[in-house]
Protein backbone atom coordinates (compact mmCIF):
# COMPACT_ATOMS: atom_id res chain seq x y z
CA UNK A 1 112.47 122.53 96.18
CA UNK A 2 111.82 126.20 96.58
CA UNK A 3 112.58 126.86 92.90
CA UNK A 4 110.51 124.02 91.80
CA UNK A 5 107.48 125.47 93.94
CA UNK A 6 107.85 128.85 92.35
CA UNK A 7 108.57 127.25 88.83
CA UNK A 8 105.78 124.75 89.20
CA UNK A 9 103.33 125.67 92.15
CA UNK A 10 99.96 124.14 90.39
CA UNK A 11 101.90 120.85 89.29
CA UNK A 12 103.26 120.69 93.27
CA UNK A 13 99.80 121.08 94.65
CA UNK A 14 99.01 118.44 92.07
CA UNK A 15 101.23 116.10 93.59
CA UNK A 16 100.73 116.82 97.17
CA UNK A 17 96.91 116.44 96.40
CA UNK A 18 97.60 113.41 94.64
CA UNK A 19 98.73 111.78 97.53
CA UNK A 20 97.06 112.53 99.78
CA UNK A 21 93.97 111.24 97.46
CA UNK A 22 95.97 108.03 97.21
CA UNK A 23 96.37 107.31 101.01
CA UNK A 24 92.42 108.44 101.43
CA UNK A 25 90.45 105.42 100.82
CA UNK A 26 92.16 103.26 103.38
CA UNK A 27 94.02 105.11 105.64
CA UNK A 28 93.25 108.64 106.18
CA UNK A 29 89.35 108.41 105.82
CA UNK A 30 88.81 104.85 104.73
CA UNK A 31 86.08 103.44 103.34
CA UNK A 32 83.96 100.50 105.00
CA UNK A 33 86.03 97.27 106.31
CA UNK A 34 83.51 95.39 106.59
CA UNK A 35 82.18 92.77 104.19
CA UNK A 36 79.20 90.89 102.91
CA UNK A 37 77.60 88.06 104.28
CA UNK A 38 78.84 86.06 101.36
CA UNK A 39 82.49 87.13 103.05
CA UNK A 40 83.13 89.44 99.50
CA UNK A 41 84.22 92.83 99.88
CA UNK A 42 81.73 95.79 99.26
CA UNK A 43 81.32 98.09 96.33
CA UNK A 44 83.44 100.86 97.97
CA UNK A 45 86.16 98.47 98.82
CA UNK A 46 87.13 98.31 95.20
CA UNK A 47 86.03 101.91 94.58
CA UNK A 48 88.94 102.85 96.92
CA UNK A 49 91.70 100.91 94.70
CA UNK A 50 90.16 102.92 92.07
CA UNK A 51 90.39 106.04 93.66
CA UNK A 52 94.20 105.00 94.68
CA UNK A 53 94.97 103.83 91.09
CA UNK A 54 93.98 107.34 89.89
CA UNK A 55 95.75 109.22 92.45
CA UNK A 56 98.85 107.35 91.29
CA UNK A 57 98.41 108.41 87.75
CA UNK A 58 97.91 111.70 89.11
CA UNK A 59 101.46 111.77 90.64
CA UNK A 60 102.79 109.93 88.27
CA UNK A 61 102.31 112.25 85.07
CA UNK A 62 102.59 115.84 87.48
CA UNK A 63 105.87 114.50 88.17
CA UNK A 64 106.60 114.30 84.02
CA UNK A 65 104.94 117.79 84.54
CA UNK A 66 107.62 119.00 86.57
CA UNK A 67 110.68 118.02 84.11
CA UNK A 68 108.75 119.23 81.09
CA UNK A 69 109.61 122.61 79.93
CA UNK A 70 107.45 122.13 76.58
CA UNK A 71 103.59 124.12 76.54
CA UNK A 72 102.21 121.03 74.78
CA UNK A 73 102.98 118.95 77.58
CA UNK A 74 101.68 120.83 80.58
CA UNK A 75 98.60 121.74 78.32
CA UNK A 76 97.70 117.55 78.12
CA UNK A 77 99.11 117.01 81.55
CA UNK A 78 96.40 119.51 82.95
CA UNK A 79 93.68 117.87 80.89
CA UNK A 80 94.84 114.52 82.22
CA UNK A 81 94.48 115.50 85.67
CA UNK A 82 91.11 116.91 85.28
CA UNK A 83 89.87 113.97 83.96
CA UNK A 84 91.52 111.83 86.12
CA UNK A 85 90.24 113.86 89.08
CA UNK A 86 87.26 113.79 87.60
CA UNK A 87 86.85 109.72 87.32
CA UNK A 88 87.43 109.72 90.93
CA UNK A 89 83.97 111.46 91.58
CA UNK A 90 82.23 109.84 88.65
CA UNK A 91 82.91 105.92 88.80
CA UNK A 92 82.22 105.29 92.54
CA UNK A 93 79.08 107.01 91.76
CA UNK A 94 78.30 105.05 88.78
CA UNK A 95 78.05 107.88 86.89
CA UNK A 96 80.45 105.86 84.36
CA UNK A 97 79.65 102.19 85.41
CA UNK A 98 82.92 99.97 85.88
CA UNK A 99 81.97 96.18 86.73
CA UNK A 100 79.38 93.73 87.21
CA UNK A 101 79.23 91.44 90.97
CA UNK A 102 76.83 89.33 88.94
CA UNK A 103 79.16 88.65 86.33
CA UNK A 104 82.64 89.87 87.47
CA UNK A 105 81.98 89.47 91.10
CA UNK A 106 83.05 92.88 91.56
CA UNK A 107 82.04 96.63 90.77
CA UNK A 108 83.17 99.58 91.59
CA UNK A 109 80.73 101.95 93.77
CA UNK A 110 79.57 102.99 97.05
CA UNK A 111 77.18 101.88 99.69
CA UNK A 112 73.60 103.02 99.08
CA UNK A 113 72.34 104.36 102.61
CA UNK A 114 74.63 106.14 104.71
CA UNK A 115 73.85 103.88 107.61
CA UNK A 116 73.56 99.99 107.42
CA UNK A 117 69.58 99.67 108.00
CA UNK A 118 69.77 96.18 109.97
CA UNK A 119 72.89 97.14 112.23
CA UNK A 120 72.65 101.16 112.28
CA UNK A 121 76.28 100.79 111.66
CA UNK A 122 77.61 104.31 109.70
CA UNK A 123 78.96 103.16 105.81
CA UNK A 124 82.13 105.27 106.08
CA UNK A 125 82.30 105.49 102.22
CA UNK A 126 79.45 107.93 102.30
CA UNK A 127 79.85 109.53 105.30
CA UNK A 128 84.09 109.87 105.51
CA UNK A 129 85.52 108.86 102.53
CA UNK A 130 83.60 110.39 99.43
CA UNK A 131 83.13 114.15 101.07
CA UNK A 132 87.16 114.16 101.52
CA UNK A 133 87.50 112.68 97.76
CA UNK A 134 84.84 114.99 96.41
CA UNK A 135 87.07 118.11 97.98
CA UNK A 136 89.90 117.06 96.45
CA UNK A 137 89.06 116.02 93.35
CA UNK A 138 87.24 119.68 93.35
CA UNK A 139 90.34 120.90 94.42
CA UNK A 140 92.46 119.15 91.65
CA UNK A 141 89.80 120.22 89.37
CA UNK A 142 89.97 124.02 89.64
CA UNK A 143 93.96 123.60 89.94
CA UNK A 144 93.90 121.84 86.24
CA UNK A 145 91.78 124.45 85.07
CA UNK A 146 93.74 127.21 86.38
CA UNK A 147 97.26 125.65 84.85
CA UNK A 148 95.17 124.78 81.32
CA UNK A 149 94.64 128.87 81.22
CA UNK A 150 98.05 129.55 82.60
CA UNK A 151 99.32 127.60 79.82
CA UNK A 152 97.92 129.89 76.92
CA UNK A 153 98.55 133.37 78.60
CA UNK A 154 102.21 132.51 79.01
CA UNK A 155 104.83 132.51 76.34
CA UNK A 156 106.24 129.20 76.43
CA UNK A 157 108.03 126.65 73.46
């Protein structure tokens, strides 16, 4: 493990952040568990499957990362990561839109006030869940940036 951490020490943060990202939404700082009056789930219910879905892919292809030993590879492996950090900030925003409730019955989002107005109960996907996500995926972001620049100062096949 040592050797891979010295050979590979963006692509093992990677990981590490990665799941840690993936066990966010529902167990380390999870998002609301409550739902509607219609008895769906909320917007940030399926915004955390997103969020896990992503993380996933980020293991998934950092793991490829670390039996790679060709430049081409880590260069598209560090702009995958990015952007798929980078989806986890944008689509439970709705920055890039992702479902319709009127037409799917589900979207992907977040509450809209940080406290439930009729109840005063705290929505934990504003207040929890999306300031851990938005330091990781920061996080993730700067480490794919870093390893996209690594990749063209070193002299690698």
């Amino acid at each position: 493990m040592s050797n891979t951490l010295k050979k590979h020490p963006i692509v093992v943060l990677n990981i590490i952040l990665g799941i840690i990202l993936a066990a966010g939404p529902f167990w380390l700082f999870p998002v609301c568990d409550r739902v509607m009056k219609n008895g769906k789930h909320m917007m940030c219910f399926y915004s955390g499957k997103f969020i896990i879905g992503m993380a996933i892919a980020i293991i998934i292809i950092n793991l490829i990362a670390m039996k790679s030993t060709k430049k081409i590879i880590a260069v598209i492996i560090n702009l995958a990561t990015l952007v798929l950090a980078a989806l986890c900030y944008l689509v439970p925003y709705r920055i890039i839109p992702i479902g319709d409730k009127a037409v799917n019955g589900w979207q992907f989002g977040l509450c809209k006030n940080p406290y439930n107005l009729s109840t005063g109960a705290e929505m934990t996907c504003l207040t929890k869940t999306m300031p851990a996500v938005n330091a990781i995926v920061g996080i993730l972001i700067v480490l794919s940036i870093i390893g996209f620049i690594k990749q063209f100062l070193t002299k690698q096949a």
